[in-house]
N, C-alpha and C. Protein backbone atom coordinates (compact mmCIF):
# COMPACT_ATOMS: atom_id res chain seq x y z
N UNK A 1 -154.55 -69.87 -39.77
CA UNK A 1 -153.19 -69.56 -40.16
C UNK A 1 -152.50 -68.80 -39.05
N UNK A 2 -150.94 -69.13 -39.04
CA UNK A 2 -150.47 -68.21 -37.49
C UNK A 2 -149.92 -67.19 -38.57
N UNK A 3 -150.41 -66.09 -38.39
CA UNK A 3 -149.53 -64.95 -39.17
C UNK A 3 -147.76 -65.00 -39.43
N UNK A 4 -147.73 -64.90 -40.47
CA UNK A 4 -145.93 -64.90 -40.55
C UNK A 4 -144.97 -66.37 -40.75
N UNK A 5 -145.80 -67.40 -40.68
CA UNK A 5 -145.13 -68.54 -40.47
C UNK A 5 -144.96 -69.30 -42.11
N UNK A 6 -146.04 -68.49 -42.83
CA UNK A 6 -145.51 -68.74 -44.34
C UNK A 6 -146.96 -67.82 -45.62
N UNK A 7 -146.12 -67.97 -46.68
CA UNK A 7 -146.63 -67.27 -47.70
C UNK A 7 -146.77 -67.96 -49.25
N UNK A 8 -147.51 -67.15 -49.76
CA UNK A 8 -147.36 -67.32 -51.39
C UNK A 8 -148.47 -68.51 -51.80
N UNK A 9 -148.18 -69.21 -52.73
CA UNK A 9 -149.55 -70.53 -52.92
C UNK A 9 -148.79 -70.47 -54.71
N UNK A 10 -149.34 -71.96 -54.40
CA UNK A 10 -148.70 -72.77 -55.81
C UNK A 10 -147.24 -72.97 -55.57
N UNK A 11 -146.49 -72.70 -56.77
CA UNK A 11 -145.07 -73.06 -56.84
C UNK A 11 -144.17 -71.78 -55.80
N UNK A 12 -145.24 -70.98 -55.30
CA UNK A 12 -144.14 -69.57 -54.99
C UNK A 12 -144.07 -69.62 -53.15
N UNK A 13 -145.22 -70.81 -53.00
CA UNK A 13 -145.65 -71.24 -51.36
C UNK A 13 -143.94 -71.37 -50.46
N UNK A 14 -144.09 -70.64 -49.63
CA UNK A 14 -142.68 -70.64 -48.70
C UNK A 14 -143.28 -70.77 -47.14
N UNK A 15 -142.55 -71.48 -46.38
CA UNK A 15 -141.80 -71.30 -45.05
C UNK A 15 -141.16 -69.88 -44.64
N UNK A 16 -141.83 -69.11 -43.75
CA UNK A 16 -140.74 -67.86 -43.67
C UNK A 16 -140.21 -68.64 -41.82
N UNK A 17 -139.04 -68.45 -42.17
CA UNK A 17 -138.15 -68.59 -40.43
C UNK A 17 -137.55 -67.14 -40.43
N UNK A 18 -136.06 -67.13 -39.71
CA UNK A 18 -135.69 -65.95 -39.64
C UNK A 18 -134.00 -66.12 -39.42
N UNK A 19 -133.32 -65.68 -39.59
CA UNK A 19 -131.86 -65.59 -39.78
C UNK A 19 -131.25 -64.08 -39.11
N UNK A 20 -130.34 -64.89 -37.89
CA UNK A 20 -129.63 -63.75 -37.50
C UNK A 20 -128.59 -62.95 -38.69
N UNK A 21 -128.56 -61.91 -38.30
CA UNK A 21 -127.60 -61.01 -38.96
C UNK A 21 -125.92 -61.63 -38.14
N UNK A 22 -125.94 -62.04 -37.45
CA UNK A 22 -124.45 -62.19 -36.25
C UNK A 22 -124.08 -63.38 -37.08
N UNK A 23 -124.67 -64.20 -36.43
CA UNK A 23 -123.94 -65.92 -36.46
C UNK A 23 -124.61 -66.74 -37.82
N UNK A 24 -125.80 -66.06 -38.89
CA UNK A 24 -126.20 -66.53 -39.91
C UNK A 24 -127.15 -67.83 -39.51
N UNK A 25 -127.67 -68.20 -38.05
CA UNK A 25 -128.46 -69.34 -37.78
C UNK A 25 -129.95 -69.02 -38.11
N UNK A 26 -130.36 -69.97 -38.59
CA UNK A 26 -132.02 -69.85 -39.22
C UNK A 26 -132.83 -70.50 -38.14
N UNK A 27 -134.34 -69.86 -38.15
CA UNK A 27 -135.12 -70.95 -37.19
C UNK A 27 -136.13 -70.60 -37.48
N UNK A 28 -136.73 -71.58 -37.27
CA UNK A 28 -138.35 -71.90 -37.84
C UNK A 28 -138.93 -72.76 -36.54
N UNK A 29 -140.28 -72.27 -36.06
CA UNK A 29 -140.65 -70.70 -36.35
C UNK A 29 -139.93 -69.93 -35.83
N UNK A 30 -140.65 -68.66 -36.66
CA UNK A 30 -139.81 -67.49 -36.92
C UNK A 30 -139.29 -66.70 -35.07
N UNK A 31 -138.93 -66.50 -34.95
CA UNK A 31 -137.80 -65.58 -33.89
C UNK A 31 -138.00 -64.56 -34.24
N UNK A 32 -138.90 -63.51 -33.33
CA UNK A 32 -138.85 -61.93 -33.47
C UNK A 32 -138.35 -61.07 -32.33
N UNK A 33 -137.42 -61.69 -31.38
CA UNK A 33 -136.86 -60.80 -30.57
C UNK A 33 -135.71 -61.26 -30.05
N UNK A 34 -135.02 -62.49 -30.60
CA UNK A 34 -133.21 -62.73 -30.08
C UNK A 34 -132.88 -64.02 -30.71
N UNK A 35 -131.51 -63.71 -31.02
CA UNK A 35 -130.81 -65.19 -31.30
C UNK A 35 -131.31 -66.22 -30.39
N UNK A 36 -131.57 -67.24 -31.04
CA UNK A 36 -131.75 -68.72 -29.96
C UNK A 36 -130.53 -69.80 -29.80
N UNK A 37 -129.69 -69.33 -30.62
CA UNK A 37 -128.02 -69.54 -30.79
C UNK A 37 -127.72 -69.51 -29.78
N UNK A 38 -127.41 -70.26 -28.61
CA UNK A 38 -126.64 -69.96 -26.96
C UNK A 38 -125.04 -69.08 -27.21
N UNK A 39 -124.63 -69.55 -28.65
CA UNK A 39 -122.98 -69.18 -28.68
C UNK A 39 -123.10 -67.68 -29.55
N UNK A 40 -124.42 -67.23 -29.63
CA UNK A 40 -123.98 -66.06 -30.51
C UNK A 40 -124.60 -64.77 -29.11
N UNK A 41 -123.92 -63.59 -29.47
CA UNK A 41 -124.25 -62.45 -28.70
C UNK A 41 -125.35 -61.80 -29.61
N UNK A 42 -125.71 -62.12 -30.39
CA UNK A 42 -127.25 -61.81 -31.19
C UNK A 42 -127.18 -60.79 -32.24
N UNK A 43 -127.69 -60.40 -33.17
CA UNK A 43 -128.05 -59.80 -34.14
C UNK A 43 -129.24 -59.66 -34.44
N UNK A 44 -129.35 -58.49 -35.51
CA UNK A 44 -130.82 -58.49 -36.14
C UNK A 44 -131.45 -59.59 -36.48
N UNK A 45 -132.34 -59.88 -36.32
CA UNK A 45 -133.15 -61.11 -37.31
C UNK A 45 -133.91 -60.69 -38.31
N UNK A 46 -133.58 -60.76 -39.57
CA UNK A 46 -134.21 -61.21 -40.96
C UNK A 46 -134.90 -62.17 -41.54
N UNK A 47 -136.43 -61.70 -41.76
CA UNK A 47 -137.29 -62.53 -42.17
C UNK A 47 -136.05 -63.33 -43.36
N UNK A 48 -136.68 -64.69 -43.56
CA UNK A 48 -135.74 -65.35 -45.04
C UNK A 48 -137.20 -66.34 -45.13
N UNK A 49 -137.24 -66.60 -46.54
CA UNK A 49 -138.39 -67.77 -47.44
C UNK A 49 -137.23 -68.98 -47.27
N UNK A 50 -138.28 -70.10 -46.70
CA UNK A 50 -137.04 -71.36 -46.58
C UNK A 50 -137.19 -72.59 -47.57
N UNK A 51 -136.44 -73.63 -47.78
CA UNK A 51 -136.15 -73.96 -48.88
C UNK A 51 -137.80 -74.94 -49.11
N UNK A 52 -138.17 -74.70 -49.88
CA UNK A 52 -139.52 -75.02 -50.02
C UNK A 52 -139.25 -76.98 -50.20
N UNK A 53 -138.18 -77.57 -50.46
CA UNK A 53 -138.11 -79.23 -50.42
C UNK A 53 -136.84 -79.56 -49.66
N UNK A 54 -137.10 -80.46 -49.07
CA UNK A 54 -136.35 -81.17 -48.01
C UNK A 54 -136.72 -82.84 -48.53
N UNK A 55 -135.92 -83.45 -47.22
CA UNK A 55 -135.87 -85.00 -47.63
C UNK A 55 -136.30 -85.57 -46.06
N UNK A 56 -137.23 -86.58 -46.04
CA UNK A 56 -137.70 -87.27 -44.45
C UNK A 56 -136.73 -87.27 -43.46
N UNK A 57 -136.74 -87.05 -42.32
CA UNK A 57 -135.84 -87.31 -41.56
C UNK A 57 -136.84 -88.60 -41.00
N UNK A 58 -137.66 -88.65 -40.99
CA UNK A 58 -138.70 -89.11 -39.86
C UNK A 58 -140.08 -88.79 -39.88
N UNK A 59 -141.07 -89.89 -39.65
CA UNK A 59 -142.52 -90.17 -39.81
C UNK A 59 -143.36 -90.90 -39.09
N UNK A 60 -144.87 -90.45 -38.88
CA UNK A 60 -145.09 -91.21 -38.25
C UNK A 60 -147.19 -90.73 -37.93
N UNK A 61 -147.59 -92.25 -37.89
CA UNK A 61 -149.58 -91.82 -37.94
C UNK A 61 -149.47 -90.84 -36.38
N UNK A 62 -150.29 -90.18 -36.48
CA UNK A 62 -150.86 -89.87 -35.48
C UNK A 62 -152.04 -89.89 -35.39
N UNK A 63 -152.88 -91.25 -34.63
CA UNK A 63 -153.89 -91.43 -34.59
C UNK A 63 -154.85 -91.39 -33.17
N UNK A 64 -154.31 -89.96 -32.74
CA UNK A 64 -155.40 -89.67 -31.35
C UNK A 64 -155.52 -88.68 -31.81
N UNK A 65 -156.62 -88.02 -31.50
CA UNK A 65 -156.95 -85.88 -31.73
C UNK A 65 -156.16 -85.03 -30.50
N UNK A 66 -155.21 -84.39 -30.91
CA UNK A 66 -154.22 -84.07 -30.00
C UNK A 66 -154.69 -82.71 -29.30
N UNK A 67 -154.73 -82.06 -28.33
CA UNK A 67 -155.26 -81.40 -27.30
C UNK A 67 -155.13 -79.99 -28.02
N UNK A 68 -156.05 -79.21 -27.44
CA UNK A 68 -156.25 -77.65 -28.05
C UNK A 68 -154.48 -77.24 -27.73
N UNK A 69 -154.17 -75.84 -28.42
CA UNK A 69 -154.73 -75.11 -29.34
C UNK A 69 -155.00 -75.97 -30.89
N UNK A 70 -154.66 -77.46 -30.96
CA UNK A 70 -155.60 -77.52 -32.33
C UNK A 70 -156.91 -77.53 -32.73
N UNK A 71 -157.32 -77.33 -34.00
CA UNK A 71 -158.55 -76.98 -34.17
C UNK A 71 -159.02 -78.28 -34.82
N UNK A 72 -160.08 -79.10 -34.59
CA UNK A 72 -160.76 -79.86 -34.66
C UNK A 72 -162.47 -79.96 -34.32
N UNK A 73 -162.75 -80.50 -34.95
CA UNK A 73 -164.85 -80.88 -34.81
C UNK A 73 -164.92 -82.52 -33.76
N UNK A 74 -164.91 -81.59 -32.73
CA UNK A 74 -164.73 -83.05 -31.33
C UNK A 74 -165.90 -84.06 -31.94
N UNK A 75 -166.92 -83.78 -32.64
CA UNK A 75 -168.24 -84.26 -33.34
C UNK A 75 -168.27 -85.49 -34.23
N UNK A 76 -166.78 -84.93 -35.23
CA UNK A 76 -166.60 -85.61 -36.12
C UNK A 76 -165.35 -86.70 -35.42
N UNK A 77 -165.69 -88.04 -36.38
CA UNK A 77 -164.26 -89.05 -36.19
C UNK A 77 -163.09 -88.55 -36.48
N UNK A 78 -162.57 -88.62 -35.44
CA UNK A 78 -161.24 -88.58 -36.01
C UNK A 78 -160.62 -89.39 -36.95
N UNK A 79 -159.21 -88.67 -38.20
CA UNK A 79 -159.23 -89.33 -39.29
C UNK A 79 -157.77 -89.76 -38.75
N UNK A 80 -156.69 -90.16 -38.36
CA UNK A 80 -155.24 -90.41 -38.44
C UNK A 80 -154.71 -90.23 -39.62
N UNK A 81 -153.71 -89.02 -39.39
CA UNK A 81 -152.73 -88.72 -40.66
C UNK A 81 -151.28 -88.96 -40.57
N UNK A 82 -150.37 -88.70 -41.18
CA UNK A 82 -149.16 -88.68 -41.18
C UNK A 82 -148.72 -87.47 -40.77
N UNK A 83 -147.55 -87.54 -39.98
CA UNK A 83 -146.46 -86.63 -39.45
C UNK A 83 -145.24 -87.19 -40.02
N UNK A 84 -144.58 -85.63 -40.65
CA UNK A 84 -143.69 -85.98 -41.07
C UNK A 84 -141.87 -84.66 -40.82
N UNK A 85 -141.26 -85.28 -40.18
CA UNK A 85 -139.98 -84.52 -39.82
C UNK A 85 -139.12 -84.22 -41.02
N UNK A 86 -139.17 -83.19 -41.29
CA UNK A 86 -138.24 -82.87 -43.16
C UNK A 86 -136.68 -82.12 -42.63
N UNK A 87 -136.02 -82.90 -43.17
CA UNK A 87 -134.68 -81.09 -43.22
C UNK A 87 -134.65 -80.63 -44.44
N UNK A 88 -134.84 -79.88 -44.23
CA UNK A 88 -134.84 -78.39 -45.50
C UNK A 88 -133.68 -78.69 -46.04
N UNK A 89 -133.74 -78.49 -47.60
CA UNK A 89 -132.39 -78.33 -48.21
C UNK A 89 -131.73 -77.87 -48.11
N UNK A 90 -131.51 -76.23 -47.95
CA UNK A 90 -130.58 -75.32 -47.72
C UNK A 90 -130.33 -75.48 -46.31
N UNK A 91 -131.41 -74.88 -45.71
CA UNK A 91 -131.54 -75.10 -43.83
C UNK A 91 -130.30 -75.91 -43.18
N UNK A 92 -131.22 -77.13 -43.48
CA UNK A 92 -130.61 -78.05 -42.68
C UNK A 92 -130.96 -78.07 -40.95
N UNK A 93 -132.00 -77.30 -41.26
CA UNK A 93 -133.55 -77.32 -40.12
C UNK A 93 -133.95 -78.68 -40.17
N UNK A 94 -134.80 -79.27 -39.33
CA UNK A 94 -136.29 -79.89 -39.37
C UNK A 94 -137.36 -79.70 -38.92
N UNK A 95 -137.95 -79.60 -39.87
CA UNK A 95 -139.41 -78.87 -39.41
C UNK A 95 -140.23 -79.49 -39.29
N UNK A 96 -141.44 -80.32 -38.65
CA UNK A 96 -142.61 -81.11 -38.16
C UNK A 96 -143.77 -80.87 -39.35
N UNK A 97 -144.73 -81.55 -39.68
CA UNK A 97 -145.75 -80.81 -40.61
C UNK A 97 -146.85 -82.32 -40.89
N UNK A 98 -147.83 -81.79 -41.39
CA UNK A 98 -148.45 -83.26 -41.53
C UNK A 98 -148.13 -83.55 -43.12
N UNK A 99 -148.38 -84.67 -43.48
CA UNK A 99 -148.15 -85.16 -44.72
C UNK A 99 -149.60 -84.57 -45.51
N UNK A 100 -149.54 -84.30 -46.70
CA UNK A 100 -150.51 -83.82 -47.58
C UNK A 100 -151.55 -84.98 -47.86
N UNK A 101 -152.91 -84.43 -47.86
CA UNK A 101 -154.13 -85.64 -47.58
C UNK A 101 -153.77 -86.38 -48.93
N UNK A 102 -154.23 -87.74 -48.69
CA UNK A 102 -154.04 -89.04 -49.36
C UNK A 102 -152.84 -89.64 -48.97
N UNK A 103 -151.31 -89.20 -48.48
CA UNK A 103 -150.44 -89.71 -48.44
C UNK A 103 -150.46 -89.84 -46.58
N UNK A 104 -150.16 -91.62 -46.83
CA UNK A 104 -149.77 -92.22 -45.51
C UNK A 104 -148.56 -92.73 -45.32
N UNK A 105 -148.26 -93.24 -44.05
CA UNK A 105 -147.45 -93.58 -43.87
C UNK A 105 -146.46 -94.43 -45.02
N UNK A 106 -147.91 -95.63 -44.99
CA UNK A 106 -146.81 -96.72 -46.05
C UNK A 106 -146.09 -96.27 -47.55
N UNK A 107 -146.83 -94.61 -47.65
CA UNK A 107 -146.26 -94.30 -49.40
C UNK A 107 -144.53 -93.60 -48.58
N UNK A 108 -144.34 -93.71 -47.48
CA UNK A 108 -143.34 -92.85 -47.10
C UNK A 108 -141.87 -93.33 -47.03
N UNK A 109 -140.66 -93.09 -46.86
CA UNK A 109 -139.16 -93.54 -46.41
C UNK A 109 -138.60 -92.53 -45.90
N UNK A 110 -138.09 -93.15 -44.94
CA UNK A 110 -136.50 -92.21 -44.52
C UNK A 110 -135.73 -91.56 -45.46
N UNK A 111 -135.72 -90.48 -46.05
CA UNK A 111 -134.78 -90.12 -47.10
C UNK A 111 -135.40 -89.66 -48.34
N UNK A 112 -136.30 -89.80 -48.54
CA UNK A 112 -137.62 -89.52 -49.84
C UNK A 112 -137.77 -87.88 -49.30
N UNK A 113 -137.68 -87.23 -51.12
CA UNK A 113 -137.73 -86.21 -51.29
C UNK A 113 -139.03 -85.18 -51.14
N UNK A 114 -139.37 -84.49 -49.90
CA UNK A 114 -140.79 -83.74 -50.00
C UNK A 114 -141.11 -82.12 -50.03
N UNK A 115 -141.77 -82.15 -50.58
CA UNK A 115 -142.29 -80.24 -50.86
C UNK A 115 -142.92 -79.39 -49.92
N UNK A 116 -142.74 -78.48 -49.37
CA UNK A 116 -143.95 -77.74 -48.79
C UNK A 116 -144.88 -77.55 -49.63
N UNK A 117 -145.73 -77.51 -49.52
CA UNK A 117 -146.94 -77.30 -50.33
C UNK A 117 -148.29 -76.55 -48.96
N UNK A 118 -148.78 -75.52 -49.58
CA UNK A 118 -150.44 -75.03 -48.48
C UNK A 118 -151.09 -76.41 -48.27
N UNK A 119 -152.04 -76.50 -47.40
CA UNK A 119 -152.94 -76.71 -46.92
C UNK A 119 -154.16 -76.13 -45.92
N UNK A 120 -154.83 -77.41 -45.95
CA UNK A 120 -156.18 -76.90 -44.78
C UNK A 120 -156.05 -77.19 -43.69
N UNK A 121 -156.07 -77.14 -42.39
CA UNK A 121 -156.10 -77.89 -41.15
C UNK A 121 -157.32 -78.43 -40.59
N UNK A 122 -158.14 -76.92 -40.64
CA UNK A 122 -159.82 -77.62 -40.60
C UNK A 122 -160.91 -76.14 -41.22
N UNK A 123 -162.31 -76.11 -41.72
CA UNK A 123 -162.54 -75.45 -41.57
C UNK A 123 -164.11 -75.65 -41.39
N UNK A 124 -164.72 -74.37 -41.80
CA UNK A 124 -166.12 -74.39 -41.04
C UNK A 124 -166.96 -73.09 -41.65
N UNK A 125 -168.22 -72.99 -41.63
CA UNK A 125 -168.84 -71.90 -42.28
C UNK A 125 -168.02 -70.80 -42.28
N UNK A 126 -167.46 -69.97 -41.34
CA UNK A 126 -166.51 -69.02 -41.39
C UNK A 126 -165.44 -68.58 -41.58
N UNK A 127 -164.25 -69.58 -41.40
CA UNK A 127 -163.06 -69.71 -41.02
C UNK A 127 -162.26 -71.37 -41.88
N UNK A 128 -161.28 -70.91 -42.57
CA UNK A 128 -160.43 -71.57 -42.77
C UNK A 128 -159.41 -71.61 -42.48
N UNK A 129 -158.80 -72.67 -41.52
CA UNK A 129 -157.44 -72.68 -40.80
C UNK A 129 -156.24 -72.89 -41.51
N UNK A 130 -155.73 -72.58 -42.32
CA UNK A 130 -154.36 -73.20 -42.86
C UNK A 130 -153.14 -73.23 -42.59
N UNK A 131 -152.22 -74.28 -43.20
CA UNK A 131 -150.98 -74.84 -42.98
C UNK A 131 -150.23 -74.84 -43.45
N UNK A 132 -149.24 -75.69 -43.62
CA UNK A 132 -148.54 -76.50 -44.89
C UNK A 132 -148.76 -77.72 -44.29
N UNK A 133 -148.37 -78.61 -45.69
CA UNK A 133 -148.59 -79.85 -45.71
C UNK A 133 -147.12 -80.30 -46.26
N UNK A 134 -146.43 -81.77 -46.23
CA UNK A 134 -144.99 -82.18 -46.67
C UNK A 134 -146.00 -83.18 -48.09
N UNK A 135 -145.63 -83.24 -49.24
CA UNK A 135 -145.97 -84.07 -50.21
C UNK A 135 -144.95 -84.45 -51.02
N UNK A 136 -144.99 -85.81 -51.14
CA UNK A 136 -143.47 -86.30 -52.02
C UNK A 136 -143.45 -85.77 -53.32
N UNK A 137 -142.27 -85.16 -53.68
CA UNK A 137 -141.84 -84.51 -54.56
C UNK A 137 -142.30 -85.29 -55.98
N UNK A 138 -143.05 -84.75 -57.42
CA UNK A 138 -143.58 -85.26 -58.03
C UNK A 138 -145.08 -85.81 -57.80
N UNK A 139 -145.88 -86.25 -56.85
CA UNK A 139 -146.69 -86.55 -56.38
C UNK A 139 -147.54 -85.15 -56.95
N UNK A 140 -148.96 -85.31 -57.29
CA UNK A 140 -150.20 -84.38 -58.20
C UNK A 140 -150.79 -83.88 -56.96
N UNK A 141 -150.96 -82.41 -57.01
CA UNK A 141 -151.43 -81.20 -56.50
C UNK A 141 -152.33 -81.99 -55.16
């Protein structure tokens, strides 16, 4: 897990980004030391929980094991999952994320409604890496 990048589990699971106090722009991930706004002269930034469902902008397999810092078992096959580009409801961000296990590409559309929801990334006797995952809205735990 990267500290700070989200919270909660079950229905209360959030995205934290951060929102200037100046110009009101959000960004994910979070911003802990300046507007990234070129047109604003900057403000405080305030943690904010972001809108936990968005709709596809964009999707797509990714089927190579993509270079450290991800965490992967070089040992094991690689599995190809879905990537999926969401804009947040409120936002009006897009945020990158993989699609929640079982859902591939072909269950997907341009425009189809999806949730943040936790996930796993990988784990191992010690350590569990977690995420979020995008899962179409209605779709079982």
């Amino acid at each position: 897990m990267v500290p700070g990048w989200f919270t909660g589990e079950g229905d209360d699971f959030r995205l934290l980004g951060t929102r200037c106090a100046c110009c009101r722009t959000v960004f994910f991930p979070r911003e802990d030391t300046h507007c990234r706004n070129p047109h604003c002269a900057g403000g405080d930034l305030e943690v904010v929980p972001l809108s936990r469902t968005g709709r596809i902008w964009s999707y797509t397999d990714s089927r190579y094991r993509p270079p450290s810092p991800y965490v992967s078992d070089p040992e094991l096959p690689w599995e190809p999952h879905a990537l999926i580009a969401v804009e947040l409801e409120a936002e009006r961000i897009v945020v990158l994320g993989q699609a929640a296990p079982g859902v591939t590409v072909a269950a997907l559309t341009v425009g189809m409604e999806v949730e943040a929801v936790p996930g796993v990334l990988h784990e191992d006797a010690e350590t569990a890496w977690t995420t979020w995952h995008w899962r179409p809205r209605g779709a079982g735990a």
